[in-house]
C-alpha atoms as a PDB file:
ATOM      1  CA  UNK A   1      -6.922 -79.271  65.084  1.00  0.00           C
ATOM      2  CA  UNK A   2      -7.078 -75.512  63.845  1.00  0.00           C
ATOM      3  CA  UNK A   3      -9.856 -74.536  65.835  1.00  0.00           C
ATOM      4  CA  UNK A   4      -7.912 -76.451  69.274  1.00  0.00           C
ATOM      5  CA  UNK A   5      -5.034 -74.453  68.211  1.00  0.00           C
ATOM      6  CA  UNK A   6      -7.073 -70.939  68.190  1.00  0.00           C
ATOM      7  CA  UNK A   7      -8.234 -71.998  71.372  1.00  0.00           C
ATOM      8  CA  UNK A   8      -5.185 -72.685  73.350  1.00  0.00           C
ATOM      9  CA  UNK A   9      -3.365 -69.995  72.071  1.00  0.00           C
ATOM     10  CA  UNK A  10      -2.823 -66.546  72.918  1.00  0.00           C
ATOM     11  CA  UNK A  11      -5.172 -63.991  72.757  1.00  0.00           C
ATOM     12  CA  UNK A  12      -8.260 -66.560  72.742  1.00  0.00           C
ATOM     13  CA  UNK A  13      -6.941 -68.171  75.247  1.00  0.00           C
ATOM     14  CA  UNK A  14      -6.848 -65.203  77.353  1.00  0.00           C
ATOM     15  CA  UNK A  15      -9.999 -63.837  76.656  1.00  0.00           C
ATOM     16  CA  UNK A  16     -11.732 -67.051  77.335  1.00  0.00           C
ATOM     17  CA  UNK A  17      -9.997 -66.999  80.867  1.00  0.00           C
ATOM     18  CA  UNK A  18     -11.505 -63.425  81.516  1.00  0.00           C
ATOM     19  CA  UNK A  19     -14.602 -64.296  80.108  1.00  0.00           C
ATOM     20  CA  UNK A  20     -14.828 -67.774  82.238  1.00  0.00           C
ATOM     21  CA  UNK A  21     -14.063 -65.566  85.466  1.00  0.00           C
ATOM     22  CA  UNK A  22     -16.608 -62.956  85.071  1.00  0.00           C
ATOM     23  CA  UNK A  23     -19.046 -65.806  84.955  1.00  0.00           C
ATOM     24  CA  UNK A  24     -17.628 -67.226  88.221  1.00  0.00           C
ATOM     25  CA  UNK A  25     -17.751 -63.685  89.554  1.00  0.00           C
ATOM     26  CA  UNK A  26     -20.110 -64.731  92.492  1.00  0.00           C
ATOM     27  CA  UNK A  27     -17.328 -67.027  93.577  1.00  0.00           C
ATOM     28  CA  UNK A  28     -14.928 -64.012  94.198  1.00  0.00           C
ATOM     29  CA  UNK A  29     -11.520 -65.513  93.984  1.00  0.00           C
ATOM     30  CA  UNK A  30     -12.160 -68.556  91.925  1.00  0.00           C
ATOM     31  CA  UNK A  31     -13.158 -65.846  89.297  1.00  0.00           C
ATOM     32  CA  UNK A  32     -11.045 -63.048  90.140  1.00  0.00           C
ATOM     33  CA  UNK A  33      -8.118 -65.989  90.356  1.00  0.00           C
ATOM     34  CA  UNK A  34      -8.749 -66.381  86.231  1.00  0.00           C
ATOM     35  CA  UNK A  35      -9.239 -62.788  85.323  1.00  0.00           C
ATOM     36  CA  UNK A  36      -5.873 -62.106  86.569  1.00  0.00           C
ATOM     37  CA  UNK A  37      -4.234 -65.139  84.750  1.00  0.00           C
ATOM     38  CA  UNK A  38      -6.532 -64.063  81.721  1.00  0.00           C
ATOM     39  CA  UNK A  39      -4.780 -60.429  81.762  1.00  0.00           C
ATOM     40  CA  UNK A  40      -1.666 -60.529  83.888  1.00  0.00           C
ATOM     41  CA  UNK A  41      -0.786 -63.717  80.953  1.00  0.00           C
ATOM     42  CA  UNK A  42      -1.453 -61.816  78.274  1.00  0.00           C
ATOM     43  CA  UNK A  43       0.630 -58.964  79.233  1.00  0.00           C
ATOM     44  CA  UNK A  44       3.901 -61.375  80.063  1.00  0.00           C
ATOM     45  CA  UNK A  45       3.584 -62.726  77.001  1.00  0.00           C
ATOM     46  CA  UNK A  46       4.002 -59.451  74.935  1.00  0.00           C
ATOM     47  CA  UNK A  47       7.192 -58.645  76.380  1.00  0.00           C
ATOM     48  CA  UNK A  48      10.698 -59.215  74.966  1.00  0.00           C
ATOM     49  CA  UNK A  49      11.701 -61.085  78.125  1.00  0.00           C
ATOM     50  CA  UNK A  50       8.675 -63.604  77.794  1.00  0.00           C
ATOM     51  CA  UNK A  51       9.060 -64.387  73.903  1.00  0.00           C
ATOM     52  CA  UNK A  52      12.392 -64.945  73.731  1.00  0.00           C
ATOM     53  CA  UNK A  53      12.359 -67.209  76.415  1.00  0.00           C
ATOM     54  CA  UNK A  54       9.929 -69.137  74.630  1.00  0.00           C
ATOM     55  CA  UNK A  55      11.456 -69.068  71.063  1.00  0.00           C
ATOM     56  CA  UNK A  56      15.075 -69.526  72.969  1.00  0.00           C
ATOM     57  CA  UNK A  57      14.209 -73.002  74.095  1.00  0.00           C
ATOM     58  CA  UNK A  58      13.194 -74.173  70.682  1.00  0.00           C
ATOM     59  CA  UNK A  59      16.524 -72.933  68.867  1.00  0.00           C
ATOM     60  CA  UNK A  60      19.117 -75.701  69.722  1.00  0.00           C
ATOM     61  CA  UNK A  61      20.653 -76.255  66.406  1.00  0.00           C
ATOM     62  CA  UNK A  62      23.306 -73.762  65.431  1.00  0.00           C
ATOM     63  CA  UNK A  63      24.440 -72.944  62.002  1.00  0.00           C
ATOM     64  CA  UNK A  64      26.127 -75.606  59.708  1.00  0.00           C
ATOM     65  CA  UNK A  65      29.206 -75.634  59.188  1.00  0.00           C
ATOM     66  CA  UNK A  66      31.061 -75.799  56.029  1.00  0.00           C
ATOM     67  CA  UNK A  67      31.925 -79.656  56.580  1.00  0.00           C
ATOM     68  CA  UNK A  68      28.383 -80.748  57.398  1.00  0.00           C
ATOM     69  CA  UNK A  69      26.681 -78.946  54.056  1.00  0.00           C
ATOM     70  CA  UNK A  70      29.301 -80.864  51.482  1.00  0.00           C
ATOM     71  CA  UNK A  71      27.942 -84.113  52.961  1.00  0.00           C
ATOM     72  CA  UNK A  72      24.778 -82.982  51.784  1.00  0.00           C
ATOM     73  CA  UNK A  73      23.235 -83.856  48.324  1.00  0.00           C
ATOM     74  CA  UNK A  74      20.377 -81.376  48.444  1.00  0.00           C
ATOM     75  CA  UNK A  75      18.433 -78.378  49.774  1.00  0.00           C
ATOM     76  CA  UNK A  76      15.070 -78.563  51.526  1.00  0.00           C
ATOM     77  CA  UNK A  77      13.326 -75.075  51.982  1.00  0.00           C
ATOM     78  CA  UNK A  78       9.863 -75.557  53.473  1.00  0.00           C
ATOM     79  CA  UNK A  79       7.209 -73.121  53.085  1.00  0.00           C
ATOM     80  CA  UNK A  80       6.376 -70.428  56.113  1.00  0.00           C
ATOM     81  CA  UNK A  81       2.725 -69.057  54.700  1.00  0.00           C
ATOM     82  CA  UNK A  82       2.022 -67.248  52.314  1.00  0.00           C
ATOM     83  CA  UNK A  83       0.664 -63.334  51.542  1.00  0.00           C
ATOM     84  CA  UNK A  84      -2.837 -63.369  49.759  1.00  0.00           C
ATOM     85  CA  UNK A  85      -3.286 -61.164  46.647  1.00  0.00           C
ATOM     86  CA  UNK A  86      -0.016 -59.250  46.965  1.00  0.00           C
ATOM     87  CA  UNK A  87       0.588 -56.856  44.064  1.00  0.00           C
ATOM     88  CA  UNK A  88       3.988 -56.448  44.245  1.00  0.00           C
ATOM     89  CA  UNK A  89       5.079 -59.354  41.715  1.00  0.00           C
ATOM     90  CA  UNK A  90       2.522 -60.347  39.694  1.00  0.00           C
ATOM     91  CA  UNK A  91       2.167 -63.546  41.051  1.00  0.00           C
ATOM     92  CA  UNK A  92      -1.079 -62.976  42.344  1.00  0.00           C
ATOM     93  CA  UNK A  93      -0.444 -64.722  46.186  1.00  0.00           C
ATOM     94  CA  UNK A  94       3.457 -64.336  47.746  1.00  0.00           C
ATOM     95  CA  UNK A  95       5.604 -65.781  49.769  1.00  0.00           C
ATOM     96  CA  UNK A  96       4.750 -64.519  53.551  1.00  0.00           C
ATOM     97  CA  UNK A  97       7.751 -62.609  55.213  1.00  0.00           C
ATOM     98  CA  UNK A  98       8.676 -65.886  57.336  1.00  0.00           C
ATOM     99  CA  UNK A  99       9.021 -67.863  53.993  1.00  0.00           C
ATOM    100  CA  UNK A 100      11.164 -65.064  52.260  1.00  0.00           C
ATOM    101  CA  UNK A 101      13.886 -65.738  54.997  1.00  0.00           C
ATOM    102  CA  UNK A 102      13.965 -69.147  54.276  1.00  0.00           C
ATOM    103  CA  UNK A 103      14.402 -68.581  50.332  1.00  0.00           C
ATOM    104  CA  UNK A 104      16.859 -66.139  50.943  1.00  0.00           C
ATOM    105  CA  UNK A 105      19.438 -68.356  53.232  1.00  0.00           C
ATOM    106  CA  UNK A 106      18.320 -71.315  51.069  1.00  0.00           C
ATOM    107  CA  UNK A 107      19.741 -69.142  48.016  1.00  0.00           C
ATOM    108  CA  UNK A 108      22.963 -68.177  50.152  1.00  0.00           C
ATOM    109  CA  UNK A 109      23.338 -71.736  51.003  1.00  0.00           C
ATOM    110  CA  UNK A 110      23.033 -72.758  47.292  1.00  0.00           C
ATOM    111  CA  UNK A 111      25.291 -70.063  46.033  1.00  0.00           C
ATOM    112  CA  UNK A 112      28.301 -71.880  48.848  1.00  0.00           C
ATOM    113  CA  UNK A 113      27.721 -75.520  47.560  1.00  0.00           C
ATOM    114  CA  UNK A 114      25.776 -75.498  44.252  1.00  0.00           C
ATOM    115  CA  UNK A 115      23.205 -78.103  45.644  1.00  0.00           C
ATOM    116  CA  UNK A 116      20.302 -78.707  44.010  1.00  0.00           C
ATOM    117  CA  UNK A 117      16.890 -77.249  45.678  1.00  0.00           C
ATOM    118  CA  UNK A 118      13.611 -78.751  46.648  1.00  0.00           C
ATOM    119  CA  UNK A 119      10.764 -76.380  47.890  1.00  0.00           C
ATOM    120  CA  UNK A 120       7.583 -77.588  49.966  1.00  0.00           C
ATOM    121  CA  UNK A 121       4.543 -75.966  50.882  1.00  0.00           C
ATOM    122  CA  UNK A 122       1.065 -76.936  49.300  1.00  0.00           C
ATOM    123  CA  UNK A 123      -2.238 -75.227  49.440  1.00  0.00           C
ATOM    124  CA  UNK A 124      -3.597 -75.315  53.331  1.00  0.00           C
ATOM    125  CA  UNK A 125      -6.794 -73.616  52.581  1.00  0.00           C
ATOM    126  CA  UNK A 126      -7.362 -75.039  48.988  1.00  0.00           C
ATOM    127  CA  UNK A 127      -6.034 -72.187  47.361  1.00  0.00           C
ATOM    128  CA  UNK A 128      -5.068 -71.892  43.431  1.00  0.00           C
ATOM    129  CA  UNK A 129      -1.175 -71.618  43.654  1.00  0.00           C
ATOM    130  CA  UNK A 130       0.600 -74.185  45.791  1.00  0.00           C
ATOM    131  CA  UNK A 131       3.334 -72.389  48.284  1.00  0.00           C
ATOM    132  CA  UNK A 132       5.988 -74.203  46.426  1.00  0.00           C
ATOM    133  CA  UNK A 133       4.900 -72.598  43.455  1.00  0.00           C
ATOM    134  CA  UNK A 134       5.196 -69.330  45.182  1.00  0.00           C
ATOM    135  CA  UNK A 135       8.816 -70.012  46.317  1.00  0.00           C
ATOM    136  CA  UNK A 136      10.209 -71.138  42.645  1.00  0.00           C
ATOM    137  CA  UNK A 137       9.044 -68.263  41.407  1.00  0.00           C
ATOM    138  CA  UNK A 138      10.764 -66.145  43.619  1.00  0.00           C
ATOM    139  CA  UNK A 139      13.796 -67.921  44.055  1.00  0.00           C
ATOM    140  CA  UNK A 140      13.474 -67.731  39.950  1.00  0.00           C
ATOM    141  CA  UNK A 141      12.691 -64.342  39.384  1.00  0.00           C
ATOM    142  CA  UNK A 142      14.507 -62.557  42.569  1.00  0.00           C
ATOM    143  CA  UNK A 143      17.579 -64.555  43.184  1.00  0.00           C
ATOM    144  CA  UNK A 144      18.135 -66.171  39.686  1.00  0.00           C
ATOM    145  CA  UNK A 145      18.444 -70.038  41.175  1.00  0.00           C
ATOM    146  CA  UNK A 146      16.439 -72.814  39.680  1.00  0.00           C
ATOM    147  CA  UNK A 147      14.707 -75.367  41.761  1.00  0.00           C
ATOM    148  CA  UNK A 148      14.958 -78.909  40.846  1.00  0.00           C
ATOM    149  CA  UNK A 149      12.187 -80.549  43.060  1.00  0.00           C
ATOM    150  CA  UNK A 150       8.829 -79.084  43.683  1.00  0.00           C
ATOM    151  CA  UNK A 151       6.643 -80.451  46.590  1.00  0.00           C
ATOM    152  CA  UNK A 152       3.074 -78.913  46.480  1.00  0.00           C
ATOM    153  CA  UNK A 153       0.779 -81.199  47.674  1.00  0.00           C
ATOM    154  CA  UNK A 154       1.933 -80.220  51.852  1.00  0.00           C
ATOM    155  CA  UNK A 155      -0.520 -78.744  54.314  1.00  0.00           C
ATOM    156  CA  UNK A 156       2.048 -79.559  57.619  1.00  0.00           C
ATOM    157  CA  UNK A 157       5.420 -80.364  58.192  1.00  0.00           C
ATOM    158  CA  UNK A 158       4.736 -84.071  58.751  1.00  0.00           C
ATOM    159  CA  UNK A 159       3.553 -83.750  55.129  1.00  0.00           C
ATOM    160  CA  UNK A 160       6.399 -82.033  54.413  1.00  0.00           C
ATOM    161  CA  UNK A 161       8.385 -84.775  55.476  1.00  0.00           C
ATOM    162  CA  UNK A 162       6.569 -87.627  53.952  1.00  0.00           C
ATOM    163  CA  UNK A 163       6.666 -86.057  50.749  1.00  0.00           C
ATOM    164  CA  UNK A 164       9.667 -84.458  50.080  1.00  0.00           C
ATOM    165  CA  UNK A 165      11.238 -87.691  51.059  1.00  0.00           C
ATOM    166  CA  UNK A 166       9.236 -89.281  48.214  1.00  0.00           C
ATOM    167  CA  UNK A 167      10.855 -87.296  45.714  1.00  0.00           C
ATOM    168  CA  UNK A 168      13.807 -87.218  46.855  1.00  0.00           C
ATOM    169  CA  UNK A 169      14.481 -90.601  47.699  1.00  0.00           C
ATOM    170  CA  UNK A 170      13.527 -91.610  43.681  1.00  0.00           C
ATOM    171  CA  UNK A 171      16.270 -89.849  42.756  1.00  0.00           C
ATOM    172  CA  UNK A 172      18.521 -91.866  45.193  1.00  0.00           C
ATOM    173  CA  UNK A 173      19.032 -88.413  47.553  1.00  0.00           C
ATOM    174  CA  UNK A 174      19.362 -89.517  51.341  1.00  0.00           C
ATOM    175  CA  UNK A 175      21.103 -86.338  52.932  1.00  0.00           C
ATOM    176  CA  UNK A 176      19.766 -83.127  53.111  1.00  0.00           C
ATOM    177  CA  UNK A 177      20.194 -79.561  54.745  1.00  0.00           C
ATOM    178  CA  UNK A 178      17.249 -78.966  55.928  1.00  0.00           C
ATOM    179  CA  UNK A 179      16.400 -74.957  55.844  1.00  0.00           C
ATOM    180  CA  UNK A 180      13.280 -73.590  58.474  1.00  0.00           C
ATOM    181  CA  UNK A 181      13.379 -71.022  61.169  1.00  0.00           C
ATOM    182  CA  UNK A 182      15.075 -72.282  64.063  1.00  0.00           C
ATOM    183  CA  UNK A 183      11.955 -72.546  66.562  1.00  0.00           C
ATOM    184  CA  UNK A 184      10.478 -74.579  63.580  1.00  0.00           C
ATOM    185  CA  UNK A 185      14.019 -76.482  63.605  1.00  0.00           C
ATOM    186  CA  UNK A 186      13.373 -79.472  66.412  1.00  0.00           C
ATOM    187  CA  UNK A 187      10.054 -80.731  64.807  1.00  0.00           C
ATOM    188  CA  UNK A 188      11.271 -79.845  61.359  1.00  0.00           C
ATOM    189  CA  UNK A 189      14.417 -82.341  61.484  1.00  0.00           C
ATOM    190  CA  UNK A 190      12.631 -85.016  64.129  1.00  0.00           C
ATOM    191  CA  UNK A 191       9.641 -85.496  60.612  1.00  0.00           C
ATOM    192  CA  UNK A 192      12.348 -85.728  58.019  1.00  0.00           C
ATOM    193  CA  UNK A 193      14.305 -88.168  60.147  1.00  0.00           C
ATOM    194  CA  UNK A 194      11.342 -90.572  60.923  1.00  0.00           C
ATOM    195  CA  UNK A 195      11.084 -90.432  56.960  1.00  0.00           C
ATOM    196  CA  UNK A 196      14.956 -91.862  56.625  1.00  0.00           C
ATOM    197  CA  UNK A 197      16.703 -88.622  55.692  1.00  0.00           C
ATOM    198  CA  UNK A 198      19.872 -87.920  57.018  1.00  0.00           C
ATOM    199  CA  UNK A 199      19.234 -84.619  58.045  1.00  0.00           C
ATOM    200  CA  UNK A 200      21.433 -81.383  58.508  1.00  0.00           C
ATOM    201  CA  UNK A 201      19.743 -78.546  60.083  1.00  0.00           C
ATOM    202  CA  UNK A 202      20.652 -75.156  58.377  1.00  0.00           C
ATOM    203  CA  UNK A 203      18.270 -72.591  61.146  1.00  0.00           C
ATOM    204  CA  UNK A 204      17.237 -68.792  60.087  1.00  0.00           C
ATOM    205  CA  UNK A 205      16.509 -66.199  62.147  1.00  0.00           C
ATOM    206  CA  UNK A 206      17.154 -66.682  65.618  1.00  0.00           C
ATOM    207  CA  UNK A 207      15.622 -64.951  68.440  1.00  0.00           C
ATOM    208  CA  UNK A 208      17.499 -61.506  69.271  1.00  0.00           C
ATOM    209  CA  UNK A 209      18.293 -60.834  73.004  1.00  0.00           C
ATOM    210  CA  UNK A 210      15.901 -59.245  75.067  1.00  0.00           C
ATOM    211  CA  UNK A 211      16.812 -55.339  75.648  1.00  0.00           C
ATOM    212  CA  UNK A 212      18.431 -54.390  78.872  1.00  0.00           C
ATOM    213  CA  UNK A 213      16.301 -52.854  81.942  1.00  0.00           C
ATOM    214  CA  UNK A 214      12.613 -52.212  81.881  1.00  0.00           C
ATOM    215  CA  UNK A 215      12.250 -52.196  78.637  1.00  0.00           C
ATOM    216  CA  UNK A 216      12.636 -56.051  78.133  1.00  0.00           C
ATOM    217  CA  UNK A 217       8.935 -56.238  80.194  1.00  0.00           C
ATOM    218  CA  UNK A 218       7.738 -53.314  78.096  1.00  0.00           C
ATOM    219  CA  UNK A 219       4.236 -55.135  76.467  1.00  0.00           C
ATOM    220  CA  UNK A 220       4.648 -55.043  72.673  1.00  0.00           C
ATOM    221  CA  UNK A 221       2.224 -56.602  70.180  1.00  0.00           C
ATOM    222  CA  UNK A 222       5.038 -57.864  68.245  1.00  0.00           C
ATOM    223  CA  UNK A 223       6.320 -59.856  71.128  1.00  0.00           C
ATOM    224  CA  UNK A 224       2.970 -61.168  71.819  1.00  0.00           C
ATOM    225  CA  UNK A 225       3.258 -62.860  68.192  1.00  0.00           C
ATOM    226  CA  UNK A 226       6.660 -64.253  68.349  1.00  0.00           C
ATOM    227  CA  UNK A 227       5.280 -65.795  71.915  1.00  0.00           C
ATOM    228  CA  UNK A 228       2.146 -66.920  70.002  1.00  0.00           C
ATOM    229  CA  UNK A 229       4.393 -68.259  67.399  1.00  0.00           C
ATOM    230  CA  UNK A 230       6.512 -70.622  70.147  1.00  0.00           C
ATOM    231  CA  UNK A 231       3.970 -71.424  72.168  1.00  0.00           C
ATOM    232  CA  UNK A 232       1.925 -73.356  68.798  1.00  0.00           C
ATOM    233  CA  UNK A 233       5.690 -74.601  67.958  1.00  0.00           C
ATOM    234  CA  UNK A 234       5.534 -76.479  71.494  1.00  0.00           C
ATOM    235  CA  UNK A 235       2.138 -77.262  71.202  1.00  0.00           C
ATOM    236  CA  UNK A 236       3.093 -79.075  67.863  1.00  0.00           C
ATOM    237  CA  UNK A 237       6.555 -80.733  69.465  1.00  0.00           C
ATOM    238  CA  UNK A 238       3.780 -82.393  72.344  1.00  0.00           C
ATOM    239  CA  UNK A 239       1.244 -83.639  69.602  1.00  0.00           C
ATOM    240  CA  UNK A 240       4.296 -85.072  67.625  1.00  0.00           C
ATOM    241  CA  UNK A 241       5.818 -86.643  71.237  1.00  0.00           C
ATOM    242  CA  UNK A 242       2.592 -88.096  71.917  1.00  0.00           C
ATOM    243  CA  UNK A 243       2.183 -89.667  68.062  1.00  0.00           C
ATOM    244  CA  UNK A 244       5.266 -91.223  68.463  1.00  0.00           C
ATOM    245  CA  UNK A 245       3.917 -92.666  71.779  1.00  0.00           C
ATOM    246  CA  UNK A 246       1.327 -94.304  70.043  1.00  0.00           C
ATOM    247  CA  UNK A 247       0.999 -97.718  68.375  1.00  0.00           C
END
């Protein structure tokens, strides 16, 4: 599933397109024809207009409001990746800059209710440290909160899910505010609900507005990730669709 992933996305998916129409150069506009979808595609995508409306469609939950997080008996924070063999802790791998966002409005949300927290994220490439283990530690040593429930076995959010439910669900917890990005939001809540959970979404950073003018189709390479980012968040809402579609 990785390696389909690679493929389908942005820039691979580009560069096979070029690479697939200089082949079919001798057929002139069957060739040119994918060139120019290879390119023109890759330049659309690294503009503000293009990845925000990408990550804009994937952000329908809003904020929670007050009355939705005291029906909630806990916090789920799920892992966003991780930083290999950062030295700015100690803690030999970090939290990735995705998964700090989430610890830090998991911590605000916290500090509002006093829920207890459970943290998910395993070890996706087999590595020492489980992600969870990552985010106690921080949300330990930098924001002084404890974390009742670790999860570290999770390599995908339908792990996530399944697992987290597990523990939670032993100690008789059937409502939770669920804390992700917001593109991640959608698929996040749709996996915890086919586990049972009464879910409240509680979405971080949003996609910003595209700039006014010509400067929202300005290329960037930062806006090329954020699309790359939505377009594998769709790709992942289709596989999930098409699970549920099966027997």
């Amino acid at each position: 599933m990785t390696l389909l992933k690679i493929l389908l996305l942005p820039p691979t998916l580009n560069v096979l397109l070029v690479l697939l129409g200089l082949m079919l150069s001798p057929r002139r506009f069957l060739g040119a024809l994918l060139i120019m979808l290879g390119l023109f595609g890759l330049l659309l995508l690294a503009t503000p207009m293009a990845s925000h409306a990408l990550r804009q469609g994937l952000e329908p939950h809003p904020t929670p409001a007050r009355t939705q997080l005291e029906s909630a008996e806990a916090i789920v924070i799920l892992g966003g990746g991780r930083d290999y063999m950062a030295p700015e802790f100690g803690w030999g791998d970090a939290p990735a800059n995705p998964t700090w966002r989430r610890l830090a409005y998991g911590a605000y949300l916290h500090r509002q209710t006093e829920l207890p927290l459970l943290v998910s994220g395993g070890r996706v490439h087999g590595e020492e440290a489980a992600e969870a283990s990552l985010m106690a530690a921080a949300l330990r040593d930098i924001f002084d909160i404890p974390v009742k429930w670790l999860e570290g076995e999770s390599r995908s959010t339908a792990e996530n899910a399944r697992l987290s439910a597990e523990m939670l669900r032993a100690d008789d917890i059937g409502r939770v505010a669920l804390v992700s990005q917001a593109w991640h939001m959608p698929r996040a809540v749709a996996e915890f609900e086919a586990q049972g959970l009464v879910v409240v979404p509680a979405p971080t950073e949003f996609t910003s507005p595209p700039p006014e003018g010509l400067e929202a189709w300005l290329p960037r390479a930062y806006h090329l990730n954020q699309s790359t980012r939505a377009l594998n968040e769709w790709l992942g809402r289709a596989a999930l669709s098409l699970r549920q579609l099966l027997p």
